[in-house]
C-alpha atoms as a PDB file:
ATOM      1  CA  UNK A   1       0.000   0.000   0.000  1.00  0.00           C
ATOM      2  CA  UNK A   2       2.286   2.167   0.753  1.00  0.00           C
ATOM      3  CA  UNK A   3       4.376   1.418  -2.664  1.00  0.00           C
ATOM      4  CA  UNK A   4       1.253   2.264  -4.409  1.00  0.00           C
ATOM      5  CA  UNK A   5       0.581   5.786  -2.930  1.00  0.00           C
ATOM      6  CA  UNK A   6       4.296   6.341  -3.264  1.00  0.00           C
ATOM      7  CA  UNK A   7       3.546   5.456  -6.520  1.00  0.00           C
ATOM      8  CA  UNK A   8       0.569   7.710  -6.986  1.00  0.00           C
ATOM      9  CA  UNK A   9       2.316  10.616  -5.370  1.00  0.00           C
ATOM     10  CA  UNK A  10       5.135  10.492  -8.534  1.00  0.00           C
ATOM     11  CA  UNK A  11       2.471  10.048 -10.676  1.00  0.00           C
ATOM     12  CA  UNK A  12       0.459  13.070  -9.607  1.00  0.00           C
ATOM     13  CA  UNK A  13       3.508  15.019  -9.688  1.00  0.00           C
ATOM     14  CA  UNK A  14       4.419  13.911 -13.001  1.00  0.00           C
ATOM     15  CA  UNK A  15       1.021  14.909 -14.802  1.00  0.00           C
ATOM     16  CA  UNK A  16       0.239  17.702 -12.438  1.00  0.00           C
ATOM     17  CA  UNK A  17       3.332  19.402 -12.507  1.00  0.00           C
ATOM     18  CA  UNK A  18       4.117  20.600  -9.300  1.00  0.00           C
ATOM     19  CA  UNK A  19       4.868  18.656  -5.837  1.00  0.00           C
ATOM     20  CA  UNK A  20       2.011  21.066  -4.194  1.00  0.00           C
ATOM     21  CA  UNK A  21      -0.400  19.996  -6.354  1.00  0.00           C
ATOM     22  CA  UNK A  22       0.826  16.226  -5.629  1.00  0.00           C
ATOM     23  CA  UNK A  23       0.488  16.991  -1.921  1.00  0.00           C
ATOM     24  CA  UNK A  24      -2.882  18.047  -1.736  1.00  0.00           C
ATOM     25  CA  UNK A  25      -3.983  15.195  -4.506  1.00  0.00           C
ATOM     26  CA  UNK A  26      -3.060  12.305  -1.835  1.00  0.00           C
ATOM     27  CA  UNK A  27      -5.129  13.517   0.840  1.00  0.00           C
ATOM     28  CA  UNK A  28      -8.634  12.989  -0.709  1.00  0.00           C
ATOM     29  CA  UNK A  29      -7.142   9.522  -1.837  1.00  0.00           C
ATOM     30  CA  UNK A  30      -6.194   8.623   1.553  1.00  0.00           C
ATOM     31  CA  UNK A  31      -9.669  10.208   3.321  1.00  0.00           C
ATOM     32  CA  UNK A  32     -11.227   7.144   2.555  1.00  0.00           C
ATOM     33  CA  UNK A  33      -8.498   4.673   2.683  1.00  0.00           C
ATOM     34  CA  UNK A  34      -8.753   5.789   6.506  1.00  0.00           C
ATOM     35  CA  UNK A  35     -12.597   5.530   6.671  1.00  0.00           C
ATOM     36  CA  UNK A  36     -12.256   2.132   4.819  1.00  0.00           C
ATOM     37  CA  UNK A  37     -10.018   0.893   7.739  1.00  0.00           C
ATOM     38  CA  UNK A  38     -12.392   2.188  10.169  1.00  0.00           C
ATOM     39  CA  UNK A  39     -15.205   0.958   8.610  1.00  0.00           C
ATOM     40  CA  UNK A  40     -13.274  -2.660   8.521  1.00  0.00           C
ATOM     41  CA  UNK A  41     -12.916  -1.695  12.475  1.00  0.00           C
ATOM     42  CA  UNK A  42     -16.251  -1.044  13.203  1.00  0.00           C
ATOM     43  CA  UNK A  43     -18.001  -4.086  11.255  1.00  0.00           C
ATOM     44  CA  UNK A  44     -15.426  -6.408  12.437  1.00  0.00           C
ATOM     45  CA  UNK A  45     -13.852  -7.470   9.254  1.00  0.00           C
ATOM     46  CA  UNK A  46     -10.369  -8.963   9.315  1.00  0.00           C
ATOM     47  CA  UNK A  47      -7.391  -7.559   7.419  1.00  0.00           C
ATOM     48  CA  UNK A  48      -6.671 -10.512   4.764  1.00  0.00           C
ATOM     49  CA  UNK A  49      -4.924 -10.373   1.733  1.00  0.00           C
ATOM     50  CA  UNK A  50      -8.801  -9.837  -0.085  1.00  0.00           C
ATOM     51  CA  UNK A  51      -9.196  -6.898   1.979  1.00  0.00           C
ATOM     52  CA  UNK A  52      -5.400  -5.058   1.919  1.00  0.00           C
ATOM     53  CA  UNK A  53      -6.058  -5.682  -2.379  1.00  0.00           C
ATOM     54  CA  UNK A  54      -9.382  -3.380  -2.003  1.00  0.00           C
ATOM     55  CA  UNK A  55      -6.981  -0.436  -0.953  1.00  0.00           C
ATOM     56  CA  UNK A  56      -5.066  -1.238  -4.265  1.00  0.00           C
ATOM     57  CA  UNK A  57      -8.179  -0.758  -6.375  1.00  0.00           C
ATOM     58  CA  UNK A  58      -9.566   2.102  -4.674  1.00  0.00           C
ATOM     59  CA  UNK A  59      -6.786   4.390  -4.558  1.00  0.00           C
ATOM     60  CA  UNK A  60      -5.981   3.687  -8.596  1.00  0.00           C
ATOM     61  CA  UNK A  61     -10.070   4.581  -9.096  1.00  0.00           C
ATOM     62  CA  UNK A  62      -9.769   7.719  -7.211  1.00  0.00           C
ATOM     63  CA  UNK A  63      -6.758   8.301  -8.594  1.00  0.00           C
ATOM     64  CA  UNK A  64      -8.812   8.866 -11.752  1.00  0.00           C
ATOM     65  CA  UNK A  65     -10.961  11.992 -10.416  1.00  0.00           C
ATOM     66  CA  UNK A  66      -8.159  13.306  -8.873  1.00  0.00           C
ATOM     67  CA  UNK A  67      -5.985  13.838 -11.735  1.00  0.00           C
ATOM     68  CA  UNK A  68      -9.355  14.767 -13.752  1.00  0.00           C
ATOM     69  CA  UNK A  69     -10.268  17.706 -11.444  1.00  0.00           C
ATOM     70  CA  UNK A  70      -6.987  18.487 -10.808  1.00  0.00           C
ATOM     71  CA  UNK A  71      -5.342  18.940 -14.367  1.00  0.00           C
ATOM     72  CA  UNK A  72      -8.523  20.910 -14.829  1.00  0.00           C
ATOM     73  CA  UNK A  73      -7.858  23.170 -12.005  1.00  0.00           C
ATOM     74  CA  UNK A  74      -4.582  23.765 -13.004  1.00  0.00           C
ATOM     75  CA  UNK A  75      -5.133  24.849 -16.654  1.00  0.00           C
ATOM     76  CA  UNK A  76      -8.006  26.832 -15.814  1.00  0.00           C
ATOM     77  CA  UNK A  77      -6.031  28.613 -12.706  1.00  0.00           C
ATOM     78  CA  UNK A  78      -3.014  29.245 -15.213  1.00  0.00           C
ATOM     79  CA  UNK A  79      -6.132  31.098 -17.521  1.00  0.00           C
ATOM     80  CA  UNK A  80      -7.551  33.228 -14.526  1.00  0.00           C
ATOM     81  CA  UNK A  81      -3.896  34.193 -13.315  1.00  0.00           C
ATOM     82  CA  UNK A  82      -2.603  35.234 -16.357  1.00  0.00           C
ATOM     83  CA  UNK A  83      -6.001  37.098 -16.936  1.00  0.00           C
ATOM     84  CA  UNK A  84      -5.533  39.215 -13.759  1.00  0.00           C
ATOM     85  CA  UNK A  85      -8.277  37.586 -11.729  1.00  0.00           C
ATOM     86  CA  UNK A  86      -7.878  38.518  -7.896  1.00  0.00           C
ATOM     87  CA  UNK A  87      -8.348  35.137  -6.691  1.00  0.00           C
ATOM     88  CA  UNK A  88      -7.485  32.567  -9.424  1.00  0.00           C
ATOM     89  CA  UNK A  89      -7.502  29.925  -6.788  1.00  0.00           C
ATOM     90  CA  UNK A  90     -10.938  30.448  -5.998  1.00  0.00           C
ATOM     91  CA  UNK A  91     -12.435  30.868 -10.001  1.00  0.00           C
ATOM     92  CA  UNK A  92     -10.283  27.909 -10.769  1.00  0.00           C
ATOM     93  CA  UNK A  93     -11.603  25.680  -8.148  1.00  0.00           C
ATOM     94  CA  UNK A  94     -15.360  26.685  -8.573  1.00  0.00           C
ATOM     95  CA  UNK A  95     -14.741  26.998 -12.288  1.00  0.00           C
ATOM     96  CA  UNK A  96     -13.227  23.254 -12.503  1.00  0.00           C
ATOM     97  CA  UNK A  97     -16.155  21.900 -10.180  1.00  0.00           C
ATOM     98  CA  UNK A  98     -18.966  23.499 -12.182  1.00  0.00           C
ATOM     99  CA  UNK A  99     -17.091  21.691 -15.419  1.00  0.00           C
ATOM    100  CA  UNK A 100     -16.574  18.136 -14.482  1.00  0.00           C
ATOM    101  CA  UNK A 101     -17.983  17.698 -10.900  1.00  0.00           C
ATOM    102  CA  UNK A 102     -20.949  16.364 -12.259  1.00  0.00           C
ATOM    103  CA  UNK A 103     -19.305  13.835 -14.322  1.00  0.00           C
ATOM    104  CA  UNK A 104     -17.107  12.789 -11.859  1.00  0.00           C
ATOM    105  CA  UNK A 105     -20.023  12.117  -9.399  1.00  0.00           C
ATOM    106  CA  UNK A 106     -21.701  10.068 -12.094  1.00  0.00           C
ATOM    107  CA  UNK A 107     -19.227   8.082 -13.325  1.00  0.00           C
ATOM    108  CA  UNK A 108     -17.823   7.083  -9.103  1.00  0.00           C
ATOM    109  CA  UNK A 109     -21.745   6.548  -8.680  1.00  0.00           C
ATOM    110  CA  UNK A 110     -21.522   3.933 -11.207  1.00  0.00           C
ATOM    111  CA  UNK A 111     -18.215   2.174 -10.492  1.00  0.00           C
ATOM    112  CA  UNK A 112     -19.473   2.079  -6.968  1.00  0.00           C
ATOM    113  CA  UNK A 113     -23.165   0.508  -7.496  1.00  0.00           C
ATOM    114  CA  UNK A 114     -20.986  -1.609  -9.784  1.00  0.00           C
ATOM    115  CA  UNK A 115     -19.005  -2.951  -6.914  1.00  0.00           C
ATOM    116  CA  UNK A 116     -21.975  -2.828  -4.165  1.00  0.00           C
ATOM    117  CA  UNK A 117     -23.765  -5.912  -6.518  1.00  0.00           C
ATOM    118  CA  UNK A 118     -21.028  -8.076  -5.114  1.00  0.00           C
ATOM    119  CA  UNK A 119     -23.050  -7.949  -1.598  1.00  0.00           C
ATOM    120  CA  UNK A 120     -26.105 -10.180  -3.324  1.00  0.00           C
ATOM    121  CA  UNK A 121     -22.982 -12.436  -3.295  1.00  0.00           C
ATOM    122  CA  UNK A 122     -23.338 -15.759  -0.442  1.00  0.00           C
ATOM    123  CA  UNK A 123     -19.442 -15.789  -0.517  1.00  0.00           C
ATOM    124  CA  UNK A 124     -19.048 -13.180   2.641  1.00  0.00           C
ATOM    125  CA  UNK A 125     -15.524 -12.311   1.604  1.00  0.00           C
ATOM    126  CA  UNK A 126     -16.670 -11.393  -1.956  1.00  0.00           C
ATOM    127  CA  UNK A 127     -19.221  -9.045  -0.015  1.00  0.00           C
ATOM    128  CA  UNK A 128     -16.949  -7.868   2.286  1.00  0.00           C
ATOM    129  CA  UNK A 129     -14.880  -6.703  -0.876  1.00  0.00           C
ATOM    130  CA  UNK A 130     -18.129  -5.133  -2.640  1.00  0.00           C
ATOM    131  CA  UNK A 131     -19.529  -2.864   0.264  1.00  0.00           C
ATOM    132  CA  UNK A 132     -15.732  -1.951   1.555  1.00  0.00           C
ATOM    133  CA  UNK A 133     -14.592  -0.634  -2.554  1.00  0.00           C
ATOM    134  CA  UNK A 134     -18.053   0.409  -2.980  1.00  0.00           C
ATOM    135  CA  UNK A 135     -18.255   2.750   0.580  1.00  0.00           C
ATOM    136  CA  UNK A 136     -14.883   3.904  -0.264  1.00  0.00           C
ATOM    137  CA  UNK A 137     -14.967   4.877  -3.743  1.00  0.00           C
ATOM    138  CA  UNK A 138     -17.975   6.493  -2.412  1.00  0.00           C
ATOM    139  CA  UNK A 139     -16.134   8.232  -0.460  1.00  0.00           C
ATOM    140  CA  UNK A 140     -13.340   9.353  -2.456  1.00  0.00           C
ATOM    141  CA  UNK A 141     -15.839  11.036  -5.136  1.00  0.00           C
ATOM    142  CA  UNK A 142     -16.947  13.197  -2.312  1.00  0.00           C
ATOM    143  CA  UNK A 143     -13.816  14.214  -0.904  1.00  0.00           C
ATOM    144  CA  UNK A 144     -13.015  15.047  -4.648  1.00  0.00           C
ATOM    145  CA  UNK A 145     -15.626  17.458  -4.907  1.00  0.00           C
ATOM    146  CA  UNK A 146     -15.847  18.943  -1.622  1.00  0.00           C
ATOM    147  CA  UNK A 147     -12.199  18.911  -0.322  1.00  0.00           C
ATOM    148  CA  UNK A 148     -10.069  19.390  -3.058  1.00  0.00           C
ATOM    149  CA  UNK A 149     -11.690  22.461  -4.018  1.00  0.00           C
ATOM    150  CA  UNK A 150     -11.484  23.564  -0.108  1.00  0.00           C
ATOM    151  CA  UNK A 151      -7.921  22.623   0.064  1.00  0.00           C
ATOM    152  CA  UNK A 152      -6.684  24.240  -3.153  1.00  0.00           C
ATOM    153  CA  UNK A 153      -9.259  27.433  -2.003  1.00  0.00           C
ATOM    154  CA  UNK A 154      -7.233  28.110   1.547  1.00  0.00           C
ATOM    155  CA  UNK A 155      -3.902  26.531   1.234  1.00  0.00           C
ATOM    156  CA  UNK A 156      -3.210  28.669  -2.711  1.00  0.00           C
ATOM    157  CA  UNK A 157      -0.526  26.219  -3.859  1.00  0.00           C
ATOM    158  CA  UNK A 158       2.108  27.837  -6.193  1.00  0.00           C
ATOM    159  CA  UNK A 159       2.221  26.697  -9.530  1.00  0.00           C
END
């Protein structure tokens, strides 16, 4: 796991173009990596080697919508800057939101319904794996749309 958000951290760096950017792109990926092991906590299910691969799948999903709303944010922030806007961090945010927040919702809303059919499974493990990717990707889309733009809003990385 933690190769793979090494990994993702590179990767976000790579596309977005700036460490800060990088930064901020890991924590909603890890929100609900956290509230997946809570979750696990709270509805006693064991760490196996079914569950720990769920983390796997879920970070490269969110991944997705990350680098999405993100790359967006970016190009549109470099637009509003180099326009004179007083707060480019601000238009850029609500500006990328307004553009593919919808679309990101719909297409994590899928993916996850997608996944939650594997509770109609009798195999509890296979289940397990549905409601625990499905809750968590879930989760991601929301932290997406509602902290990313917060966190790019008040903490005005420099690009």
């Amino acid at each position: 796991l933690a190769i793979a958000i090494l990994v993702s951290f590179i990767i976000f760096c790579f596309v977005l173009r700036s460490w800060r950017l990088a930064l901020i792109a890991l924590v909603p990926n890890l929100l609900p990596l956290i509230l997946t092991f809570g979750m696990m906590g709270a509805l006693d299910i064991d760490i196996k080697p079914s569950t720990v691969f769920l983390f796997s799948i879920t970070l490269v999903i969110a991944d997705d919508d990350t680098i999405q709303y993100l790359s967006r944010f970016r190009r549109r922030f470099l637009e509003l800057r180099a326009a004179g806007h007083p707060d480019p961090h601000e238009g850029a945010a609500f500006d990328t939101l307004r553009e593919s927040g919808l679309p990101m919702f719909v297409t994590s809303l899928a993916v996850t319904l997608g996944f939650l059919t594997l509770l109609l499974s009798r195999f509890v493990g296979l289940a397990n794996l549905g409601l625990l990717i499905g809750i968590s990707l879930l989760t991601a889309v929301f932290a997406d749309l509602f902290l990313s733009p917060l966190l790019l809003i008040k903490l005005k990385p420099k690009l």
